[in-house]
PDB file of N, CA and C in Angstrom:
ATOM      1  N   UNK A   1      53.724  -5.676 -24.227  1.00  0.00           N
ATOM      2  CA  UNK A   1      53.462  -4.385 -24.805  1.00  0.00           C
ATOM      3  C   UNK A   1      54.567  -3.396 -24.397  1.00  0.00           C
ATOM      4  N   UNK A   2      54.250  -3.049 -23.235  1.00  0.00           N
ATOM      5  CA  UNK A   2      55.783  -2.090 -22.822  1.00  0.00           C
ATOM      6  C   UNK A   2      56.584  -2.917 -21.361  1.00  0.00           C
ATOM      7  N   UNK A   3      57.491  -3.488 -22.206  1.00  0.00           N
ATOM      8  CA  UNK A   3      58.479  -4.404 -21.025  1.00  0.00           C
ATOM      9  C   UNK A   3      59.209  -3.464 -19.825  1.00  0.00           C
ATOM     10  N   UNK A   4      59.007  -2.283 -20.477  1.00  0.00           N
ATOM     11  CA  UNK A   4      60.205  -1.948 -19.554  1.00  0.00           C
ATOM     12  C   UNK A   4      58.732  -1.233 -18.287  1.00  0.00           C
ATOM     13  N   UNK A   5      57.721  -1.239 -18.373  1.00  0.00           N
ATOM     14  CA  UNK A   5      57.117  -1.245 -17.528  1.00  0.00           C
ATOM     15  C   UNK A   5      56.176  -2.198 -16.348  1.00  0.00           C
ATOM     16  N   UNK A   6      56.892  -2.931 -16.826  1.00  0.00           N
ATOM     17  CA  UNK A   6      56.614  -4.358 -16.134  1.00  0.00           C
ATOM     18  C   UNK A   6      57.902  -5.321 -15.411  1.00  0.00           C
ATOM     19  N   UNK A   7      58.905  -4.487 -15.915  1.00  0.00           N
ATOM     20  CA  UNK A   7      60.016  -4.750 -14.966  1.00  0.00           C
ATOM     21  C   UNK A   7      59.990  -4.359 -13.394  1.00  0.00           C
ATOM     22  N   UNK A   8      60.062  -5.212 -12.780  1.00  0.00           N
ATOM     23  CA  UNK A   8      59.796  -4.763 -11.457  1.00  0.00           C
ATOM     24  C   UNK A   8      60.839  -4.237 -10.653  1.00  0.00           C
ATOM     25  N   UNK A   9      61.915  -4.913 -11.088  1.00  0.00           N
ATOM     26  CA  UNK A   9      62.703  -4.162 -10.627  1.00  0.00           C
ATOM     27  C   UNK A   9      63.384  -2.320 -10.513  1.00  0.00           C
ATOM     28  N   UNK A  10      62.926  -2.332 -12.033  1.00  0.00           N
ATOM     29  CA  UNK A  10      62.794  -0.891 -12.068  1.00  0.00           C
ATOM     30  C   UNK A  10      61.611  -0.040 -11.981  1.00  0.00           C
ATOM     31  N   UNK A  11      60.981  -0.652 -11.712  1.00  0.00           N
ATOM     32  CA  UNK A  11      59.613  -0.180 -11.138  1.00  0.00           C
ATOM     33  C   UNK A  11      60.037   0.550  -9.222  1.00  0.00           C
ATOM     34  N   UNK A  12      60.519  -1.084  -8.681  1.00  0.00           N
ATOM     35  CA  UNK A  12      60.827  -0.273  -7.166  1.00  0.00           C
ATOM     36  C   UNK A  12      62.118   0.426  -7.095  1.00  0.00           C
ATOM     37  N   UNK A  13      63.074   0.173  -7.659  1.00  0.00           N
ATOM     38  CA  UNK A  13      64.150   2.088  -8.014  1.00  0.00           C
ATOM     39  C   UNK A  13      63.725   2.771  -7.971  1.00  0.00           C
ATOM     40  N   UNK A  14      62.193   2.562  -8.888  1.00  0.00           N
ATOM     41  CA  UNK A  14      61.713   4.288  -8.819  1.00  0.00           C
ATOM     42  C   UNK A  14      60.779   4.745  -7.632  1.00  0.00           C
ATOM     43  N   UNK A  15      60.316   3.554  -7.112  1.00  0.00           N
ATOM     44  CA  UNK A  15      59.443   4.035  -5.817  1.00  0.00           C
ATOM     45  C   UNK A  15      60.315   4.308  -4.837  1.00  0.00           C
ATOM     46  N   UNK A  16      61.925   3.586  -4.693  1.00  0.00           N
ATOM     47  CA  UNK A  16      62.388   3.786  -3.353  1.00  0.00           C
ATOM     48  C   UNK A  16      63.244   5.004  -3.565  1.00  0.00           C
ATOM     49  N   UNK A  17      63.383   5.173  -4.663  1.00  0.00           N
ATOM     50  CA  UNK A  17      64.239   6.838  -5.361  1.00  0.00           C
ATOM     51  C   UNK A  17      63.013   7.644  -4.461  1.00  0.00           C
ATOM     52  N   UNK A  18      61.557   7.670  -5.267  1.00  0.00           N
ATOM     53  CA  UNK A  18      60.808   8.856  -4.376  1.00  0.00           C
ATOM     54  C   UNK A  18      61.179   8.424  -3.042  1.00  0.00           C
ATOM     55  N   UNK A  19      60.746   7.535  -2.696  1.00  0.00           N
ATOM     56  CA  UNK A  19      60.423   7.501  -1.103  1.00  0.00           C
ATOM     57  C   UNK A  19      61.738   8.133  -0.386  1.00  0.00           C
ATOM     58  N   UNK A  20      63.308   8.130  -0.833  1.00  0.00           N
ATOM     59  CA  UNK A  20      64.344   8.462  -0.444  1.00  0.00           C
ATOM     60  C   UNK A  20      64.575   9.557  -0.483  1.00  0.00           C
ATOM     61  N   UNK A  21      63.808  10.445  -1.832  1.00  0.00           N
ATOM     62  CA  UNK A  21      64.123  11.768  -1.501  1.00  0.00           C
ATOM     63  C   UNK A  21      62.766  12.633  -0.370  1.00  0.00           C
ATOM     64  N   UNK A  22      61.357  11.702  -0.214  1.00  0.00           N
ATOM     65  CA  UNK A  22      60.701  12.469   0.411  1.00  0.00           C
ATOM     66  C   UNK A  22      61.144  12.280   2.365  1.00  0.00           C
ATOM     67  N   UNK A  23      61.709  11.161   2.131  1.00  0.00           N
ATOM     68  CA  UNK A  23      62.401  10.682   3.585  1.00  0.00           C
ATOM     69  C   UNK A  23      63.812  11.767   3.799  1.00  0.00           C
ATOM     70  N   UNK A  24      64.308  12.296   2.926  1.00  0.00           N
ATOM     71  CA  UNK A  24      65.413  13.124   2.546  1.00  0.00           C
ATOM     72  C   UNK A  24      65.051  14.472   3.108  1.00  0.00           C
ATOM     73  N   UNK A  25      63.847  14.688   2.387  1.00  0.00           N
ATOM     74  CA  UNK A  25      63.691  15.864   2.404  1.00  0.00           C
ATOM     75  C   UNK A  25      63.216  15.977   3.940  1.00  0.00           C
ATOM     76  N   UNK A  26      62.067  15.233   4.249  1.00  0.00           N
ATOM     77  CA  UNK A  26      61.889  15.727   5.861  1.00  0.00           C
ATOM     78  C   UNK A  26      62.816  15.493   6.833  1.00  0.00           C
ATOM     79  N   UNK A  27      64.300  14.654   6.386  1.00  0.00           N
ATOM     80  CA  UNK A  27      65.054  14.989   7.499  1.00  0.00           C
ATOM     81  C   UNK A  27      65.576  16.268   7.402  1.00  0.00           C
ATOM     82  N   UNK A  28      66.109  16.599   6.463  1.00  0.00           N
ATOM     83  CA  UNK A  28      66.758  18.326   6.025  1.00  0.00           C
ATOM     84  C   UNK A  28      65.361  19.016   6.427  1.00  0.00           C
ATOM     85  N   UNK A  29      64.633  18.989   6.354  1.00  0.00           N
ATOM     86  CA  UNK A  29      63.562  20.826   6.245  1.00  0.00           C
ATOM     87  C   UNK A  29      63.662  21.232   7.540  1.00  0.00           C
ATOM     88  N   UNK A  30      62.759  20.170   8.577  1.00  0.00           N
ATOM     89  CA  UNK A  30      62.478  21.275   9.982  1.00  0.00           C
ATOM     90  C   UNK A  30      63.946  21.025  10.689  1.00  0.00           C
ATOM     91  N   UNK A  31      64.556  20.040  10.774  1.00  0.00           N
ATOM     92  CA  UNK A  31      65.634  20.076  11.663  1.00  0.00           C
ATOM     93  C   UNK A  31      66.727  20.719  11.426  1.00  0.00           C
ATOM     94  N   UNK A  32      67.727  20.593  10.361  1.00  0.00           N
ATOM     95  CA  UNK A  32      68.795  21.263   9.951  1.00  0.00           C
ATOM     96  C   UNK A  32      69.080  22.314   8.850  1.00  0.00           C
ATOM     97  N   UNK A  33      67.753  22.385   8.199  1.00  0.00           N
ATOM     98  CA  UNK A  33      67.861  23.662   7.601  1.00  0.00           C
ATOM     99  C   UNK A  33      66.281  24.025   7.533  1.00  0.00           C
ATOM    100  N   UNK A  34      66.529  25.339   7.765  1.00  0.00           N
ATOM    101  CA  UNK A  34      65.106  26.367   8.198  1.00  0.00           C
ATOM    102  C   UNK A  34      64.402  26.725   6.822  1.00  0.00           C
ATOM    103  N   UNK A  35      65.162  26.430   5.857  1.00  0.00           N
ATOM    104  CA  UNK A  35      64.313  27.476   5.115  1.00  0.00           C
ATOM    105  C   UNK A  35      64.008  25.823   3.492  1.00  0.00           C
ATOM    106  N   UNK A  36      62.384  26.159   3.088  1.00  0.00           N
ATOM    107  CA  UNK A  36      61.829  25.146   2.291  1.00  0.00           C
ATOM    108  C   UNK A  36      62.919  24.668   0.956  1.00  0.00           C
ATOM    109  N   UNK A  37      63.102  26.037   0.274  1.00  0.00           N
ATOM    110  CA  UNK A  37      63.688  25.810  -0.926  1.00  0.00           C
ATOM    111  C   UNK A  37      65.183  25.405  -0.273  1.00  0.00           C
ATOM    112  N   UNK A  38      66.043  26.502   0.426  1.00  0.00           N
ATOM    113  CA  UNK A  38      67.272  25.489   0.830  1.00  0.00           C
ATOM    114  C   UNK A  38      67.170  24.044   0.582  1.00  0.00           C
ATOM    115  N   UNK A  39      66.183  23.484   1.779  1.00  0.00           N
ATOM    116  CA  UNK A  39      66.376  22.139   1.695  1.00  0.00           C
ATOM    117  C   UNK A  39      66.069  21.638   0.635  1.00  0.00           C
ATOM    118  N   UNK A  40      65.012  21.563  -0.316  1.00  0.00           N
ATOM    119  CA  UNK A  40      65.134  21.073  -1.407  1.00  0.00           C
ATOM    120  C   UNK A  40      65.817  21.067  -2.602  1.00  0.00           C
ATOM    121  N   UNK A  41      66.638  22.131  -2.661  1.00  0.00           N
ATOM    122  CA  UNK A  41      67.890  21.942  -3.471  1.00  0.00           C
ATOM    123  C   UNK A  41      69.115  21.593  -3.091  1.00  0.00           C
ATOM    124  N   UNK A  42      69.360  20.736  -1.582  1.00  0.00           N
ATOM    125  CA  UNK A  42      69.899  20.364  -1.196  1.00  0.00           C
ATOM    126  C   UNK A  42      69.727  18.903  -1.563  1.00  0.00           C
ATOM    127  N   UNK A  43      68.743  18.408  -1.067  1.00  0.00           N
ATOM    128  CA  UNK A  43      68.272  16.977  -1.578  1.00  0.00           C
ATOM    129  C   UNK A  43      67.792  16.854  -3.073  1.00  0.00           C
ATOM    130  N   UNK A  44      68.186  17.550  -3.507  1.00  0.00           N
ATOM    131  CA  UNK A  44      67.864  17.328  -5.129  1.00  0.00           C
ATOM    132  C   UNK A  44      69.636  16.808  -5.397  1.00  0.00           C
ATOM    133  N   UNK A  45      70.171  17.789  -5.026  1.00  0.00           N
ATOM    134  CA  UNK A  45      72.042  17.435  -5.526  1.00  0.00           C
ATOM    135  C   UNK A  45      72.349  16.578  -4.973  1.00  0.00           C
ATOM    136  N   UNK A  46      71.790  16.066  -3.580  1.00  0.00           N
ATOM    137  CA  UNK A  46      71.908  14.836  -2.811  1.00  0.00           C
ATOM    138  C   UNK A  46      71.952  13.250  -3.879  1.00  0.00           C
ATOM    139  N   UNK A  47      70.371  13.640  -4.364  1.00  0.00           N
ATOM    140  CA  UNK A  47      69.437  12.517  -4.933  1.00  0.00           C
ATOM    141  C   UNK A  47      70.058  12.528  -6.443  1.00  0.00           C
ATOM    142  N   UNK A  48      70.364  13.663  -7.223  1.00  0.00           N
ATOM    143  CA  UNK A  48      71.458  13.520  -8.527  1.00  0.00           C
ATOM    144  C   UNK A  48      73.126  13.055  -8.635  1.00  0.00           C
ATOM    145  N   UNK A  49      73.421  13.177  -7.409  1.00  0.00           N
ATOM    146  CA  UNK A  49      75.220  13.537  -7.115  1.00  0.00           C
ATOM    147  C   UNK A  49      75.496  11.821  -6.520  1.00  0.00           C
ATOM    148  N   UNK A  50      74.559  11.783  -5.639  1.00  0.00           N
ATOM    149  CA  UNK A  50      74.815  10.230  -5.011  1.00  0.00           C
ATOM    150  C   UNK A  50      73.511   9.263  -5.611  1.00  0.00           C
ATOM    151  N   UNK A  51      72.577   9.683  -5.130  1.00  0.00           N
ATOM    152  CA  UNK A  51      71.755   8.586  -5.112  1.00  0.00           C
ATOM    153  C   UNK A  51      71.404   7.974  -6.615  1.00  0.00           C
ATOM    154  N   UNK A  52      71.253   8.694  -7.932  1.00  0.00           N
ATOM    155  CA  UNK A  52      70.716   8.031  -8.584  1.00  0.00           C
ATOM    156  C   UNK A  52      71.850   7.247  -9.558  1.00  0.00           C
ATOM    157  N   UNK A  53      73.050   7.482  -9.581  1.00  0.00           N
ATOM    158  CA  UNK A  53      74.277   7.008 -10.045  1.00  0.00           C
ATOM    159  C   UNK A  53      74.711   5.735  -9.273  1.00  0.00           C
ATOM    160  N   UNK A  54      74.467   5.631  -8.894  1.00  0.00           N
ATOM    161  CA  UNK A  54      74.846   3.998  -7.801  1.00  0.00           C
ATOM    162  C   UNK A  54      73.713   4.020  -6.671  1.00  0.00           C
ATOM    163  N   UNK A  55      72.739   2.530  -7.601  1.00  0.00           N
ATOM    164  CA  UNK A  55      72.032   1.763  -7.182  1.00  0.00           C
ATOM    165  C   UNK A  55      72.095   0.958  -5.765  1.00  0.00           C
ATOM    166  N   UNK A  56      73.147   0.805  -5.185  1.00  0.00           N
ATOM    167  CA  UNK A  56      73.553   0.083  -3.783  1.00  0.00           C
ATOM    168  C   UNK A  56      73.176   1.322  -2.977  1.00  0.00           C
ATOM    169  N   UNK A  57      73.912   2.521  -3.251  1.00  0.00           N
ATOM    170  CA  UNK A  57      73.534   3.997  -2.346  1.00  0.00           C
ATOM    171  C   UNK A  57      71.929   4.108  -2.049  1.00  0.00           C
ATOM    172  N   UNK A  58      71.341   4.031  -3.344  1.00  0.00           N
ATOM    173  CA  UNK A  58      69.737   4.527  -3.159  1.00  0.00           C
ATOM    174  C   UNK A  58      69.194   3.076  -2.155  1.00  0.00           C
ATOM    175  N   UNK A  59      69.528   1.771  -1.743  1.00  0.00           N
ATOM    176  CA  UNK A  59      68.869   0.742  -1.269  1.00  0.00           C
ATOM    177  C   UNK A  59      69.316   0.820   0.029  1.00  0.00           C
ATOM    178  N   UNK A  60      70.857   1.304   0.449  1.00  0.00           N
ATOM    179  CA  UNK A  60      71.006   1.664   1.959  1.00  0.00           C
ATOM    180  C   UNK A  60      70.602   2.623   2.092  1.00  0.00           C
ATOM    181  N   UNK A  61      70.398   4.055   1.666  1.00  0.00           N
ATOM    182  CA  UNK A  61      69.601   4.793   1.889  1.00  0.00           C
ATOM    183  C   UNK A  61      68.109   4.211   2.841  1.00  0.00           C
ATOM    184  N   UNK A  62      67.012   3.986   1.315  1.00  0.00           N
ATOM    185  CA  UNK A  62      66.534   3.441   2.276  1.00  0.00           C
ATOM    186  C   UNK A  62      66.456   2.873   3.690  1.00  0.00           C
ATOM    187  N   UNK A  63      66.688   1.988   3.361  1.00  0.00           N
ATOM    188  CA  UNK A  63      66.887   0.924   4.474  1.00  0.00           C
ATOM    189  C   UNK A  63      67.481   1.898   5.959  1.00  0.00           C
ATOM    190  N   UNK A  64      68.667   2.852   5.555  1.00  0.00           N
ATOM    191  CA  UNK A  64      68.974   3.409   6.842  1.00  0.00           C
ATOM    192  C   UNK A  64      67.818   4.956   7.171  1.00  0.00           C
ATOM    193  N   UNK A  65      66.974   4.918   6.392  1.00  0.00           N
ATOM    194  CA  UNK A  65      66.203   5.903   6.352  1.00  0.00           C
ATOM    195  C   UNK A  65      64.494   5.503   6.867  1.00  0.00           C
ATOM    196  N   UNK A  66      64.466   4.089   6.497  1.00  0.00           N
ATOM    197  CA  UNK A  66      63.375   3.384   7.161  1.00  0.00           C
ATOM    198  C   UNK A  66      63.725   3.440   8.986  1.00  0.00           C
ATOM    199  N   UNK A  67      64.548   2.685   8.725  1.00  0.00           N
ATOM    200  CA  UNK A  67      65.415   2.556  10.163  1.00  0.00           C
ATOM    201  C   UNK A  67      64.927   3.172  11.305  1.00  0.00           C
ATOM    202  N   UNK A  68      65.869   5.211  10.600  1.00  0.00           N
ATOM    203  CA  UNK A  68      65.487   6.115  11.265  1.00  0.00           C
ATOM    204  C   UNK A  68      64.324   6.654  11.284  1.00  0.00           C
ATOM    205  N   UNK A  69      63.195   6.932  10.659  1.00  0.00           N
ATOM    206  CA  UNK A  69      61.615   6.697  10.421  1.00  0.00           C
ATOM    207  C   UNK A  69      61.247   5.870  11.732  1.00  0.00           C
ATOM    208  N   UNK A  70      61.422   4.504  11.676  1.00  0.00           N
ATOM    209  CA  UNK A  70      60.594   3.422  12.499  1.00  0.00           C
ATOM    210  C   UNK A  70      60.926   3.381  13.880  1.00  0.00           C
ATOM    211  N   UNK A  71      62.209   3.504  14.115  1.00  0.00           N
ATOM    212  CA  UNK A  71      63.082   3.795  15.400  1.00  0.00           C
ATOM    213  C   UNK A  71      63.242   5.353  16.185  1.00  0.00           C
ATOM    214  N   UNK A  72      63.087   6.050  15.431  1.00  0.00           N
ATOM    215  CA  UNK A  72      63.879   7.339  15.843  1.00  0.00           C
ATOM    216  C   UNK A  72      62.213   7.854  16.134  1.00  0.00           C
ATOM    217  N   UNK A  73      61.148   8.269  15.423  1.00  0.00           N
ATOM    218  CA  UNK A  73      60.200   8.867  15.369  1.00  0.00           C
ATOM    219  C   UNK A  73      59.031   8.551  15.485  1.00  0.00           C
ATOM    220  N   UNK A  74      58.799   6.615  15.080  1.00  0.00           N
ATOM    221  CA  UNK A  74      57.363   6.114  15.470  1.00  0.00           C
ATOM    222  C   UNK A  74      58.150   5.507  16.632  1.00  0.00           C
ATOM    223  N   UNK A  75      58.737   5.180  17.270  1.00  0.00           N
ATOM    224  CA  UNK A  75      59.272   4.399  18.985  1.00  0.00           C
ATOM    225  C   UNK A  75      58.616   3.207  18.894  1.00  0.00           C
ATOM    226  N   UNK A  76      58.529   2.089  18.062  1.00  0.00           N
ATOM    227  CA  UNK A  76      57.634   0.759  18.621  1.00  0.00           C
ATOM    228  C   UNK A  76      57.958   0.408  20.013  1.00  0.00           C
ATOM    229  N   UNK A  77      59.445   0.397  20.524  1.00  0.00           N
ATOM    230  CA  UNK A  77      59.397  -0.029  21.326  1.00  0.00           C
ATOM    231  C   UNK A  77      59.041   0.353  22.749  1.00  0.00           C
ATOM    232  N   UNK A  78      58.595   1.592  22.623  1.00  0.00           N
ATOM    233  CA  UNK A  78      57.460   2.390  23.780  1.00  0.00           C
ATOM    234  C   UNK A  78      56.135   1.823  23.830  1.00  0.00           C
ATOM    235  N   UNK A  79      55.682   0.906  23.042  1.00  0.00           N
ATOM    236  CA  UNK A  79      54.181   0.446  23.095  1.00  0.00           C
ATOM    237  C   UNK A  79      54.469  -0.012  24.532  1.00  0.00           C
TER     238      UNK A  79
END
């Protein structure tokens, strides 16, 4: 019926696109810039300028954004 919604692959582009700009955005808001809208029109030109034009960018993203998420802020290795 609709193929292009059953492509999975472009299905997770588009989940790891959000997840990259909401991982985006909470690194920019409280730490390096103070003010809400700043940061989000920061990571908007971020997420238009780099990320959604080359597909390799948006998957290290991730990946170096999980990273810092899992390492930097949940500490597993403090259990």
């Amino acid at each position: 019926m609709f193929p292009a919604l059953l492509d999975f692959g472009e299905a997770f582009g588009l989940v790891v696109l959000v997840i990259v700009f909401i991982m985006l955005y909470k690194l920019f808001y409280p730490g390096i810039v103070s003010s809400q809208l700043v940061a989000f029109v920061v990571v908007a030109i971020i997420t238009f300028t780099v990320v959604i034009p080359y597909p390799w960018f948006k998957y290290l993203m991730f990946v170096f954004l999980f990273m810092y998420g899992f390492f930097w802020t949940f500490k597993p290795y403090k259990w």
